[in-house]
Protein backbone atom coordinates (compact mmCIF):
# COMPACT_ATOMS: atom_id res chain seq x y z
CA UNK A 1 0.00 0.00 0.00
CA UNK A 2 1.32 3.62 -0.86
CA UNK A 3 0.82 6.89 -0.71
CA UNK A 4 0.95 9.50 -2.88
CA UNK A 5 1.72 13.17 -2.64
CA UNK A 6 -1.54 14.13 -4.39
CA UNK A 7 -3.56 11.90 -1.41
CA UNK A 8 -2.06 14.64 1.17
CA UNK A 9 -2.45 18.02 -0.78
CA UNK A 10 -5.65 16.92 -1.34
CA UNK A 11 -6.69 16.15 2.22
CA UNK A 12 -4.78 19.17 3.39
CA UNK A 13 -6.68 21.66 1.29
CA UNK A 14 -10.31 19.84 2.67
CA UNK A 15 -8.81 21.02 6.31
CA UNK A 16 -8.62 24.67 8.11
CA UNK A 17 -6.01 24.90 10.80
CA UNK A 18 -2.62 24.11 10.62
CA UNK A 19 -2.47 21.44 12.90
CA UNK A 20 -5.26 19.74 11.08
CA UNK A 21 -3.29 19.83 8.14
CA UNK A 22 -0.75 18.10 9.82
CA UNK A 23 -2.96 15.59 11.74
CA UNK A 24 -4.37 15.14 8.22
CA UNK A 25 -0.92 14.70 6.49
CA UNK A 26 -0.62 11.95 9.58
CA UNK A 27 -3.82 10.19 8.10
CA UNK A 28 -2.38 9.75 4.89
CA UNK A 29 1.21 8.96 5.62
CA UNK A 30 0.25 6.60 8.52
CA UNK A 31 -0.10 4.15 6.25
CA UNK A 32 2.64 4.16 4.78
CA UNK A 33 4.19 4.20 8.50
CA UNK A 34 2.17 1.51 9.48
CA UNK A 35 3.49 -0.18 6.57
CA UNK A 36 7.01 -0.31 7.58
CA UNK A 37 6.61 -1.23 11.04
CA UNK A 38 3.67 -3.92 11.00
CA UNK A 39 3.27 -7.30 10.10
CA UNK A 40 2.66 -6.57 6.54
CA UNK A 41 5.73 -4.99 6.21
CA UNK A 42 7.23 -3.87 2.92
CA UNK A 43 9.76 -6.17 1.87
CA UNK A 44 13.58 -3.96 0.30
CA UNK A 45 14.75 -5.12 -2.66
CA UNK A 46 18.07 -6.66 -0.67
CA UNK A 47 21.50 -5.54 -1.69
CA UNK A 48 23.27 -8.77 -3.21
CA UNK A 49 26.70 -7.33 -2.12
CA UNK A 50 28.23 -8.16 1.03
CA UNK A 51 31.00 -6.93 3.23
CA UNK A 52 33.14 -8.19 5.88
CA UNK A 53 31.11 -8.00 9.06
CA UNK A 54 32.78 -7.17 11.74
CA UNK A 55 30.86 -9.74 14.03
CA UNK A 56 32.96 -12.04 12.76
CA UNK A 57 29.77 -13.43 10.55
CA UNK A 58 31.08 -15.65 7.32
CA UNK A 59 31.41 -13.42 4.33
CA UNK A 60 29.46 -14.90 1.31
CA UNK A 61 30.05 -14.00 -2.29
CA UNK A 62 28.35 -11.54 -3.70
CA UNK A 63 25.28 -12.94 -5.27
CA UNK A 64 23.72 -12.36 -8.44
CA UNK A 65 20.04 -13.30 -7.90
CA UNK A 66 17.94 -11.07 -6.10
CA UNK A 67 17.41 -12.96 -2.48
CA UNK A 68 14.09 -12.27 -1.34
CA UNK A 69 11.57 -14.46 -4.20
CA UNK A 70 8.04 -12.59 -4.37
CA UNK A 71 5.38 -14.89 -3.68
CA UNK A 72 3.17 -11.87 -3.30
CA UNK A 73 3.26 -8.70 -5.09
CA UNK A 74 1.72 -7.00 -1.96
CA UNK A 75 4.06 -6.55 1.44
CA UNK A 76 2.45 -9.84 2.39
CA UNK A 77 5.48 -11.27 1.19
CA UNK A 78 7.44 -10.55 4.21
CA UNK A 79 5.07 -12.32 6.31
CA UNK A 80 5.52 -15.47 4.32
CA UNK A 81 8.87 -15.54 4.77
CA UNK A 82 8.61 -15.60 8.53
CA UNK A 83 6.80 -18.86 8.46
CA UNK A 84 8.79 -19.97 5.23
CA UNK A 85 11.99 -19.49 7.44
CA UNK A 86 10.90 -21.68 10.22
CA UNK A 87 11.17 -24.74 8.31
CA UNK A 88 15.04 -24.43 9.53
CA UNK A 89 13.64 -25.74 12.83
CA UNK A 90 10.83 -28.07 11.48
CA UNK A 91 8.12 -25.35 12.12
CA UNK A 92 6.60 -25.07 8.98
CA UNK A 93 6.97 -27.36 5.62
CA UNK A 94 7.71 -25.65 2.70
CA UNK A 95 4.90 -27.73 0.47
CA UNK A 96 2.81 -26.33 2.95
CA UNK A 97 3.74 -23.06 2.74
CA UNK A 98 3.54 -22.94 -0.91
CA UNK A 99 -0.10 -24.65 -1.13
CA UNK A 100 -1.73 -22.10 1.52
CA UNK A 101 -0.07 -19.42 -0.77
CA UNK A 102 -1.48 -20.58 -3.63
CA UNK A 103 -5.37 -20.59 -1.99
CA UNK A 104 -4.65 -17.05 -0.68
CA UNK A 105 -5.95 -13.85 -2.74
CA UNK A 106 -3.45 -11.06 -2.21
CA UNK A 107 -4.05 -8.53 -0.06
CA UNK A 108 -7.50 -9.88 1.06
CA UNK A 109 -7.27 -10.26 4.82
CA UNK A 110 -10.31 -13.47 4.52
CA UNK A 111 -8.05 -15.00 1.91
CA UNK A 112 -5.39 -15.25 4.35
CA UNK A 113 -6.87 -16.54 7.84
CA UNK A 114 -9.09 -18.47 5.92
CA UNK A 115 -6.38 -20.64 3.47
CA UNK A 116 -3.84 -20.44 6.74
CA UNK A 117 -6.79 -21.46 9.09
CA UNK A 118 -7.52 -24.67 6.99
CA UNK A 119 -3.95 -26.17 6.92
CA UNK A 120 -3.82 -25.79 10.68
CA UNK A 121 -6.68 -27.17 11.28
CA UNK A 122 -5.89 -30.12 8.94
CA UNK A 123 -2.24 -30.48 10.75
CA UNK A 124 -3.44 -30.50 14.27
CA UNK A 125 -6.36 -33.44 13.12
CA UNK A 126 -3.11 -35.16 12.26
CA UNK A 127 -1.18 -34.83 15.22
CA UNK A 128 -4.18 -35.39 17.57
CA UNK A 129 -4.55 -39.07 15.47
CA UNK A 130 -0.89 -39.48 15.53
CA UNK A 131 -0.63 -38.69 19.64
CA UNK A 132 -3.71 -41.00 20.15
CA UNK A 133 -2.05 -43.69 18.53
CA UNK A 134 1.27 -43.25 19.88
CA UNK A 135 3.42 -42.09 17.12
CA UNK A 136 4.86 -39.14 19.93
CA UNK A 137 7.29 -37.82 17.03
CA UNK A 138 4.41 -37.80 14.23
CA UNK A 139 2.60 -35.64 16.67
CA UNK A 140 5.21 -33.57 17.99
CA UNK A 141 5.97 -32.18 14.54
CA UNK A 142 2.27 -31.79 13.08
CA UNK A 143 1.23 -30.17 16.33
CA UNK A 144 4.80 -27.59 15.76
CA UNK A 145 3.40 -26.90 12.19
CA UNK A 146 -0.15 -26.43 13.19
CA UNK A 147 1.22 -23.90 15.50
CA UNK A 148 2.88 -22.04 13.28
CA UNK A 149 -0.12 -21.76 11.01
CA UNK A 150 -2.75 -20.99 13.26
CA UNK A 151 -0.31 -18.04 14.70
CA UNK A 152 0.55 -16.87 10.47
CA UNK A 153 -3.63 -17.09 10.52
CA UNK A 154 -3.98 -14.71 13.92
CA UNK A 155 -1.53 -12.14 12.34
CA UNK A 156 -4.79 -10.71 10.20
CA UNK A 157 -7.81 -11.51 11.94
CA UNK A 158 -8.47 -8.12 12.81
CA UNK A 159 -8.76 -7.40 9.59
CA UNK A 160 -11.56 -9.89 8.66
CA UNK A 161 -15.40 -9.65 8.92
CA UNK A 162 -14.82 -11.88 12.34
CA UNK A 163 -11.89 -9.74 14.05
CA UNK A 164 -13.16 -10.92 17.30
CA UNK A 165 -12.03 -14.30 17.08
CA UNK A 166 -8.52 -13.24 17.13
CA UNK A 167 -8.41 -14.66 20.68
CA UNK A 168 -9.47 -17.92 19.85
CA UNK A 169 -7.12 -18.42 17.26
CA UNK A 170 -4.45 -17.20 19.15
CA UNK A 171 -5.55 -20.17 21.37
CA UNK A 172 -5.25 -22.71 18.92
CA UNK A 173 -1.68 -21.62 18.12
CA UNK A 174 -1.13 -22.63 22.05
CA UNK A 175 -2.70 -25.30 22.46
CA UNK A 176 -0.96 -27.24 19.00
CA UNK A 177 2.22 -25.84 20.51
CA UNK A 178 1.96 -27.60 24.24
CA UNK A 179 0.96 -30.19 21.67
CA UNK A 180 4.70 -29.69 20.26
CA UNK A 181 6.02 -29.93 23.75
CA UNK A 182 4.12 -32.78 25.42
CA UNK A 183 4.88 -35.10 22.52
CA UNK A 184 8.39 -33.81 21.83
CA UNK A 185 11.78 -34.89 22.84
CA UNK A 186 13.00 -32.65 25.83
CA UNK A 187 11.52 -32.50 29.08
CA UNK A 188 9.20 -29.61 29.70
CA UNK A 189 7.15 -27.64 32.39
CA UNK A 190 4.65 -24.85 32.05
CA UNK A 191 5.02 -22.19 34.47
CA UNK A 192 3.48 -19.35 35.88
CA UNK A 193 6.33 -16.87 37.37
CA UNK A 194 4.99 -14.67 40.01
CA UNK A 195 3.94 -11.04 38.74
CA UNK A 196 3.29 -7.53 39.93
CA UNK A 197 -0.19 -7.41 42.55
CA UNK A 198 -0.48 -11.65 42.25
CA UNK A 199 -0.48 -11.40 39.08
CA UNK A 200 2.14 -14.35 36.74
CA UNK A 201 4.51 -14.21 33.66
CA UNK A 202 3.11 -17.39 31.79
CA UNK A 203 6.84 -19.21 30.90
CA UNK A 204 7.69 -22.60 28.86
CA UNK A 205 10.88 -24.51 30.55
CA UNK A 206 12.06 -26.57 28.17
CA UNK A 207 14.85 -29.01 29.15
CA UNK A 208 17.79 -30.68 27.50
CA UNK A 209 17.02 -33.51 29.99
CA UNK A 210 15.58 -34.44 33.63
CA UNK A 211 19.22 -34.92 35.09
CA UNK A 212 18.99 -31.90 36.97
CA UNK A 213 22.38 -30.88 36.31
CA UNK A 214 22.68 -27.08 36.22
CA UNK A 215 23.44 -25.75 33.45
CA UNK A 216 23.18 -22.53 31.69
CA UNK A 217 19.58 -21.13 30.75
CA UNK A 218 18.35 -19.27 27.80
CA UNK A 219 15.55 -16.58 28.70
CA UNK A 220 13.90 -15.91 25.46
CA UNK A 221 11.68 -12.51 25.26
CA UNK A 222 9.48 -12.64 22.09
CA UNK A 223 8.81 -9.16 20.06
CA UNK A 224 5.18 -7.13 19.12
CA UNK A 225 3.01 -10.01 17.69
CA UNK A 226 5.68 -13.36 17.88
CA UNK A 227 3.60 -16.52 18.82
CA UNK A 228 5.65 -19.23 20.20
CA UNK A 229 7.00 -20.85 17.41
CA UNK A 230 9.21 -17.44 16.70
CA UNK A 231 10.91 -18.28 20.38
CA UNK A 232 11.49 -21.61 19.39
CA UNK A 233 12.50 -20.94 15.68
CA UNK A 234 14.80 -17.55 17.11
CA UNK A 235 16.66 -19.39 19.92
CA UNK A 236 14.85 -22.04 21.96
CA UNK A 237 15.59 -25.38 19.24
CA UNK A 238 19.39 -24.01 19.05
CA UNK A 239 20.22 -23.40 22.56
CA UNK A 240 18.43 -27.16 23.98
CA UNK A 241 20.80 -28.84 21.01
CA UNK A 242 24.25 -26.42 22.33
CA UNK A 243 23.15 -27.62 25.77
CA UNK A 244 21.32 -24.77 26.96
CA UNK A 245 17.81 -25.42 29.22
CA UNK A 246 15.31 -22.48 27.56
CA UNK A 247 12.59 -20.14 29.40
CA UNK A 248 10.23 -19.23 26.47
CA UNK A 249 7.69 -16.20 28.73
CA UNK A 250 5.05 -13.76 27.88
CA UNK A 251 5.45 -10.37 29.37
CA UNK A 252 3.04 -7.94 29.25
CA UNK A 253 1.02 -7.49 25.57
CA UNK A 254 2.47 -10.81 24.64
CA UNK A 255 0.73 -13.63 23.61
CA UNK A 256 -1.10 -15.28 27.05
CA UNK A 257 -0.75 -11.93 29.11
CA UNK A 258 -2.46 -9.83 26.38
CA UNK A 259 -5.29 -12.72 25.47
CA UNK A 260 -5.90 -14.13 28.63
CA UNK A 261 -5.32 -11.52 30.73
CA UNK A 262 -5.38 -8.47 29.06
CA UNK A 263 -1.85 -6.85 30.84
CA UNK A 264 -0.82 -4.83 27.83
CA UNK A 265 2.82 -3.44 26.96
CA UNK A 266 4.99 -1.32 29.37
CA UNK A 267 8.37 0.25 28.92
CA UNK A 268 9.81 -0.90 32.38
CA UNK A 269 10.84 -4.59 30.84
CA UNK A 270 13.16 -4.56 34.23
CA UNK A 271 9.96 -5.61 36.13
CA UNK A 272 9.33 -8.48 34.14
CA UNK A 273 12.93 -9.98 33.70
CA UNK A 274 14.02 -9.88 37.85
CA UNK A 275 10.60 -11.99 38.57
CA UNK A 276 12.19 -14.69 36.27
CA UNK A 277 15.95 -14.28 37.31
CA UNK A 278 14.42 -14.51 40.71
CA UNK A 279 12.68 -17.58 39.87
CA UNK A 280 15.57 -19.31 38.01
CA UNK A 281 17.81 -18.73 40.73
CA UNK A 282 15.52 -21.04 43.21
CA UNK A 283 15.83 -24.27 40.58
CA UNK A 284 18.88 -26.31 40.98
CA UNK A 285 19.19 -27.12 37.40
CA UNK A 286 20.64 -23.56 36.92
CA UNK A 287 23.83 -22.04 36.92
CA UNK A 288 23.50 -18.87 38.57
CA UNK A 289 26.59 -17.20 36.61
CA UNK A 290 25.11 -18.64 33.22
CA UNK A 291 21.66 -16.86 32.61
CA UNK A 292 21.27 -15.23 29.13
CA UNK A 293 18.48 -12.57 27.90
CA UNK A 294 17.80 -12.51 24.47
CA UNK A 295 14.94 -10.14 22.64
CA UNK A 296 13.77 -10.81 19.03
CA UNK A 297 12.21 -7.71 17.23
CA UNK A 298 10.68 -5.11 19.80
CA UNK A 299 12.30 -7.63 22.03
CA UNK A 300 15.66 -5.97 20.63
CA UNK A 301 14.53 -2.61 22.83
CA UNK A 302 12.80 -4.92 26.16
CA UNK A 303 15.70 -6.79 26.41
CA UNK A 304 18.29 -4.32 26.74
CA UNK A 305 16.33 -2.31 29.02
CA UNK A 306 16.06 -4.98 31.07
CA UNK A 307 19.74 -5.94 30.92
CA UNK A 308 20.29 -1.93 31.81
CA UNK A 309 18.75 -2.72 35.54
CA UNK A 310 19.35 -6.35 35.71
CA UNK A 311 22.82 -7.38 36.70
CA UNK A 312 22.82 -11.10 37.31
CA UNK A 313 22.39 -11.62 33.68
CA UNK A 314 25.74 -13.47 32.24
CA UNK A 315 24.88 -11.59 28.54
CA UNK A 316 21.99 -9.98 26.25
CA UNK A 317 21.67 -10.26 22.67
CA UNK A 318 19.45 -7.72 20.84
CA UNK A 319 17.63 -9.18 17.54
CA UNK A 320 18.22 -6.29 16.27
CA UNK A 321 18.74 -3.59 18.81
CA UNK A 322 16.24 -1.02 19.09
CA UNK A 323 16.98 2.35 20.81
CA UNK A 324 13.15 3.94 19.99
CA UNK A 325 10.62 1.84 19.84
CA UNK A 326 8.69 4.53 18.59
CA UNK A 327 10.74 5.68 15.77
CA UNK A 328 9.22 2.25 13.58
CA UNK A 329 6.20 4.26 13.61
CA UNK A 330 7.77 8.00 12.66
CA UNK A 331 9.93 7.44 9.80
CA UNK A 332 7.68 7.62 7.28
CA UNK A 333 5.20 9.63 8.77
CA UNK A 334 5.09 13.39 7.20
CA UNK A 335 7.71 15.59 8.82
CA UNK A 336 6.32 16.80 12.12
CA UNK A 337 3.50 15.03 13.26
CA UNK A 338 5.49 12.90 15.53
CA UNK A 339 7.34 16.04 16.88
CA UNK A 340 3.88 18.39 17.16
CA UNK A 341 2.49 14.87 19.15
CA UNK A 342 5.85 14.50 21.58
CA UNK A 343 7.07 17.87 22.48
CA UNK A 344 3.78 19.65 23.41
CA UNK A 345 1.51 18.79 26.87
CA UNK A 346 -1.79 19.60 28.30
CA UNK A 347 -4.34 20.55 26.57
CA UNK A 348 -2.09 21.14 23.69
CA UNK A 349 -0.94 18.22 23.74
CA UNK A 350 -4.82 16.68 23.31
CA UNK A 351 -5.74 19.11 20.80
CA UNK A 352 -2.81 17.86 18.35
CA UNK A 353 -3.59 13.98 19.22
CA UNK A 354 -7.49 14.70 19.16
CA UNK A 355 -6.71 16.21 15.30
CA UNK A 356 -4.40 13.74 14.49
CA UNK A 357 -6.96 10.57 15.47
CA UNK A 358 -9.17 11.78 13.37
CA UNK A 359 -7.08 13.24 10.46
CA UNK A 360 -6.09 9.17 10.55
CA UNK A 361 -9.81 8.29 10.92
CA UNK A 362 -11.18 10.04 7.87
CA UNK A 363 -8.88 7.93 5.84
CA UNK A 364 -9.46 4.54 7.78
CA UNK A 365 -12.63 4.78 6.47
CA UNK A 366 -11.92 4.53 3.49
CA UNK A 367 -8.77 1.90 3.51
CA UNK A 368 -9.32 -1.16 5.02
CA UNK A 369 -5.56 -1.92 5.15
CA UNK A 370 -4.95 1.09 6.78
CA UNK A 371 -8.05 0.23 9.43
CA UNK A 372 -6.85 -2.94 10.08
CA UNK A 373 -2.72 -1.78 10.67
CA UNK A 374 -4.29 0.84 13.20
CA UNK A 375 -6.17 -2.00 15.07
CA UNK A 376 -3.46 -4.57 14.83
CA UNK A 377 -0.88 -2.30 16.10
CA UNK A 378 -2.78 -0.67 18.87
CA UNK A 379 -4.21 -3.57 20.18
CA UNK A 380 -1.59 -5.08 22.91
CA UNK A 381 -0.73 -1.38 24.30
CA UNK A 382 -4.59 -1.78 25.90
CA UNK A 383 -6.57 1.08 23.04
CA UNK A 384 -7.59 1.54 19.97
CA UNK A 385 -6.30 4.97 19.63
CA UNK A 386 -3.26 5.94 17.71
CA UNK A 387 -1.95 9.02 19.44
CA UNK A 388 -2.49 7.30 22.64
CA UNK A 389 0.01 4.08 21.77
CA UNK A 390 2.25 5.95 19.89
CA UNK A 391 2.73 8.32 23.86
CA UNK A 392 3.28 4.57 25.13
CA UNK A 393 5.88 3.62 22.96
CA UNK A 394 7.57 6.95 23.19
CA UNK A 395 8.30 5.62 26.98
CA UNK A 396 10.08 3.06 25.34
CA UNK A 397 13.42 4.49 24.38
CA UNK A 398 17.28 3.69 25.66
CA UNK A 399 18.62 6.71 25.25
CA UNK A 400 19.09 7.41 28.59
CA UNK A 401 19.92 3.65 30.03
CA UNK A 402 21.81 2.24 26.92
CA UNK A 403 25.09 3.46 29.12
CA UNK A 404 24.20 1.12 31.99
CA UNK A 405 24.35 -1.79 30.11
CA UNK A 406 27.87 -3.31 31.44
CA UNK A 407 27.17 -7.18 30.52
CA UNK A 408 28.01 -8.85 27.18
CA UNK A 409 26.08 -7.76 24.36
CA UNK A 410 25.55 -9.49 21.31
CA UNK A 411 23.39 -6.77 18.98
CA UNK A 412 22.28 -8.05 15.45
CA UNK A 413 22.52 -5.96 12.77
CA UNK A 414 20.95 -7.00 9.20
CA UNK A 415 20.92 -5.71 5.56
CA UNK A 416 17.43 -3.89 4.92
CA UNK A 417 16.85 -3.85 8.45
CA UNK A 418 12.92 -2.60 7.83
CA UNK A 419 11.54 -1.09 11.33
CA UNK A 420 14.60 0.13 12.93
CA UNK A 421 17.31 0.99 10.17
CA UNK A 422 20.34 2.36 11.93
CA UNK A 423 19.90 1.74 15.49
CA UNK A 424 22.15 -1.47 15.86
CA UNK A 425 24.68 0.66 15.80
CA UNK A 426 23.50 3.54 17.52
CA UNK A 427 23.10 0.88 20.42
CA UNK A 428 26.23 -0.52 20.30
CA UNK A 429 27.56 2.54 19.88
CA UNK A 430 25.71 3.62 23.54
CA UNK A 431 26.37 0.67 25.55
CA UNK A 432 29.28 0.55 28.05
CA UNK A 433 30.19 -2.93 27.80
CA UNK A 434 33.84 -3.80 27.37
CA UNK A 435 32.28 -6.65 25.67
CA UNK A 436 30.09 -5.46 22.60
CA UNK A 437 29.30 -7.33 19.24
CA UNK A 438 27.74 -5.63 16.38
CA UNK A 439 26.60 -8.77 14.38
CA UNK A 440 26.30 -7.93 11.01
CA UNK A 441 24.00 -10.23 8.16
CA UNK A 442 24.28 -9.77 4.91
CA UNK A 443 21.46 -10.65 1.61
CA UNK A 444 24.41 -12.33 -0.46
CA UNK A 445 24.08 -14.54 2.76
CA UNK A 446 20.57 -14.32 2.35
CA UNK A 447 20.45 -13.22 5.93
CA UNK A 448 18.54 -9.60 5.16
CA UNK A 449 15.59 -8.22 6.78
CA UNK A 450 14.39 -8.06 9.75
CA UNK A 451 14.80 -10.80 12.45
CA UNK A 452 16.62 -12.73 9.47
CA UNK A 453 13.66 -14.90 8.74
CA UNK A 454 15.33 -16.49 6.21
CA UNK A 455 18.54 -17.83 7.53
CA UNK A 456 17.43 -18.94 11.08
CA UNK A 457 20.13 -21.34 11.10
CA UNK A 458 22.90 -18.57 10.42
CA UNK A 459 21.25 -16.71 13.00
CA UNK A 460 21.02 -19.00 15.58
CA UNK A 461 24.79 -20.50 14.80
CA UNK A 462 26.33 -16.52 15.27
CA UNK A 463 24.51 -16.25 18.44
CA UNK A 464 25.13 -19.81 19.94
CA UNK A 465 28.79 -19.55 18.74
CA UNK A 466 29.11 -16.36 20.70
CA UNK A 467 27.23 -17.52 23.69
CA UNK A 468 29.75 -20.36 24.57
CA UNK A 469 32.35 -17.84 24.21
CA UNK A 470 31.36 -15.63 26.45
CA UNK A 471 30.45 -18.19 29.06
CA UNK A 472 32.95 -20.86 28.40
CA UNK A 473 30.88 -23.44 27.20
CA UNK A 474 32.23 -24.49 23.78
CA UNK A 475 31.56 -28.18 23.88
CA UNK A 476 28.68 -28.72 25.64
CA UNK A 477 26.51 -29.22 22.62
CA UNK A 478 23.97 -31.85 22.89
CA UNK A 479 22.71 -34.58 20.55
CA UNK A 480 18.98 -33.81 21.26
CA UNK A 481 16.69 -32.55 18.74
């Protein structure tokens, strides 16, 4: 979906003031904002050069093919490469894949849940036939891939003509993936951490086996809208087969603390993370000097604010790091709005958000795409309101706690980074840490985009590699898995 110049002079000269020219510039160009931050994101033609990273990241030849096929012509394609990618780690097949593209009509939101929806569904009849009659590995896997569907299927369900079932689909994508876990291979508990006012952080330990040796643990902190097969795809298969025990958890506006108990985002991820270190440190299958943070997409900004306050952690690594959480909404908003929002108060302050709402609303109306980005995105900060999450996420910035961040840090960095282009290295360039790695991924490796969806095994290899390093564990791999 674009925008074009003409959309905004045309709205501008329908409006009087001149901040309802701007809030109606915002309406137009949110779009194209909510484009490059959301689920749908547009997908960069990738560079096929590469350089030498300086992560220490194998340099590939340059390539000659473009690296990122386009099974959609819409920015849907981006989205298919997430679950694409996951067949690294047996969460998706890519037959399967290719057939629910095939059913889908692009950029129809019914198209997509629907075709998604019905090769779940016909997964997870498989594994429930395969786990009653034994086969624990048949089951295991179909339950992982109905998972991953059902959660591809959630991603637009506010955009259908049933947007309130997004909670029981989200549901579905749970319950295949305890499915996953109660068939699979390691050892596994469900948890519930204690929270703020008796409140719990819903958690997944997953075990590399019941010896009860200690061993180092792998914290995993999903991003916006990651189900759970995005922590075990972006960490949680990789660190049980390099001998790593893994906490997959839902803090607040993620996945069970959003659906089931409507707790929505916060900027304080410090709160969430010393409930779990405090945990951990009670089980005596952990090594207290081994516990690692890691934070996949706007998990690349909660996990190094955590790691700012939270000094038992043995290292963080940032997937990618995020300074502003806020700034994957700005950049391609019209110059101003974002500034006229921030840096006024009061009533001011209401009268510029109250324009800008409905600047945004009047073209809503008439853009279902751009309805649907507005409700997706809003959603797990607790509102419907644009102008009221995009104050929320302002909260969210390093800029002021980067420096405290003394621990290891791992921060990955890849070509046509979409959301947050350029803050890798303005993190690594903030943090204190004697020991800092910028991680850089490259499309010749076909390692571009964000979250590297796909080359989860290069990924997963840098960081693992890294990991054992920094906590002297090279050799501890496992045979699991």
């Amino acid at each position: 979906m674009s925008i074009h110049p003409q959309h905004l002079q045309q709205l501008a000269s329908n409006l009087r003031t001149r901040r309802s020219v701007l809030a109606g510039a915002a309406g137009a160009g949110i779009a194209a904002a909510m484009n490059g931050m959301a689920v749908n994101a547009q997908t960069p033609v990738a560079s096929p050069s590469a350089g030498t990273p300086p992560s220490g990241t194998p340099t590939a030849e340059a390539a000659s093919y473009k690296t990122v096929p386009q099974v959609f012509a819409s920015d849907w394609n981006f989205d298919f490469l997430i679950a694409l990618g996951f067949t690294y780690e047996r969460g998706a097949d890519i037959g399967e894949c290719f057939a629910v593209a095939a059913q889908i009509e692009d950029g129809n939101y019914e198209s997509w849940v629907t075709a998604w929806l019905a090769m779940a569904d016909r997964l997870n009849g498989i594994a429930q036939t395969a786990e009653s009659a034994g086969h624990a590995v048949s089951a295991s896997e179909a339950y992982l891939r109905a998972s991953t569907y059902y959660n591809t299927a959630q991603w637009f369900t506010l955009g259908t003509s049933q947007p309130d079932r997004i909670t029981e689909v989200w549901t579905q994508h749970k319950n295949a993936f305890e499915g996953f876990l109660r068939n699979g291979a390691y050892p596994m508990e469900v948890l519930e951490i204690p929270y703020q006012d008796d409140s719990r952080i819903p958690a997944y330990a997953i075990l590399v086996d019941d010896s009860n040796e200690p061993r180092p643990w792998v914290i995993l902190t999903n991003g916006s809208d990651g189900g759970y097969p995005e922590s075990w795809a972006a960490g949680a298969a990789a660190a049980l087969r390099c001998g790593y025990n893994a906490l997959i958890y839902d803090g607040p506006g993620q996945n069970a603390m959003l659906f089931e108990d409507k707790v929505y985002f916060i900027a304080d991820w410090e709160t969430v993370v010393t409930p779990i270190v405090d945990y951990l440190l009670t089980r005596t299958d952990v090594d207290p000097d081994k516990l690692v943070l890691t934070g996949v997409s706007q998990g690349g900004y909660w996990a190094p604010r955590a790691a700012a306050f939270e000094q038992r952690l043995a290292a963080v690594v940032a997937d990618p790091g995020v300074m502003q959480v806020w700034q994957s909404w700005a950049s391609n908003m019209p110059p101003g709005v974002i500034e006229g929002l921030f840096n006024t108060t009061g009533a001011e302050q209401e009268q510029i958000a109250k324009e800008l709402d409905e600047g945004l609303a009047e073209y809503a109306a008439h853009d279902p795409a751009l309805a649907f980005q507005v409700a997706f995105r809003t959603y797990p900060y607790g509102t419907n309101v644009l102008s009221d999450a995009l104050l929320q996420a302002k909260a969210m910035d390093l800029t002021d706690v980067a420096r405290d961040i003394t621990i290891p840090i791992m921060i990955l960095d890849p070509e046509g980074e979409q959301f947050w282009p350029g803050e890798p290295q303005q993190l690594y360039n903030a943090v204190s840490s004697e020991n800092k790695v910028l991680a850089k991924f490259t499309a010749a490796e076909g390692a571009d985009l964000h979250c590297q969806p796909k080359a989860i095994g290069l990924r997963n290899q840098v960081v693992f590699d890294w990991l054992d390093e920094v906590l002297g564990t090279v050799g501890r791999a496992t045979s699991g898995g």
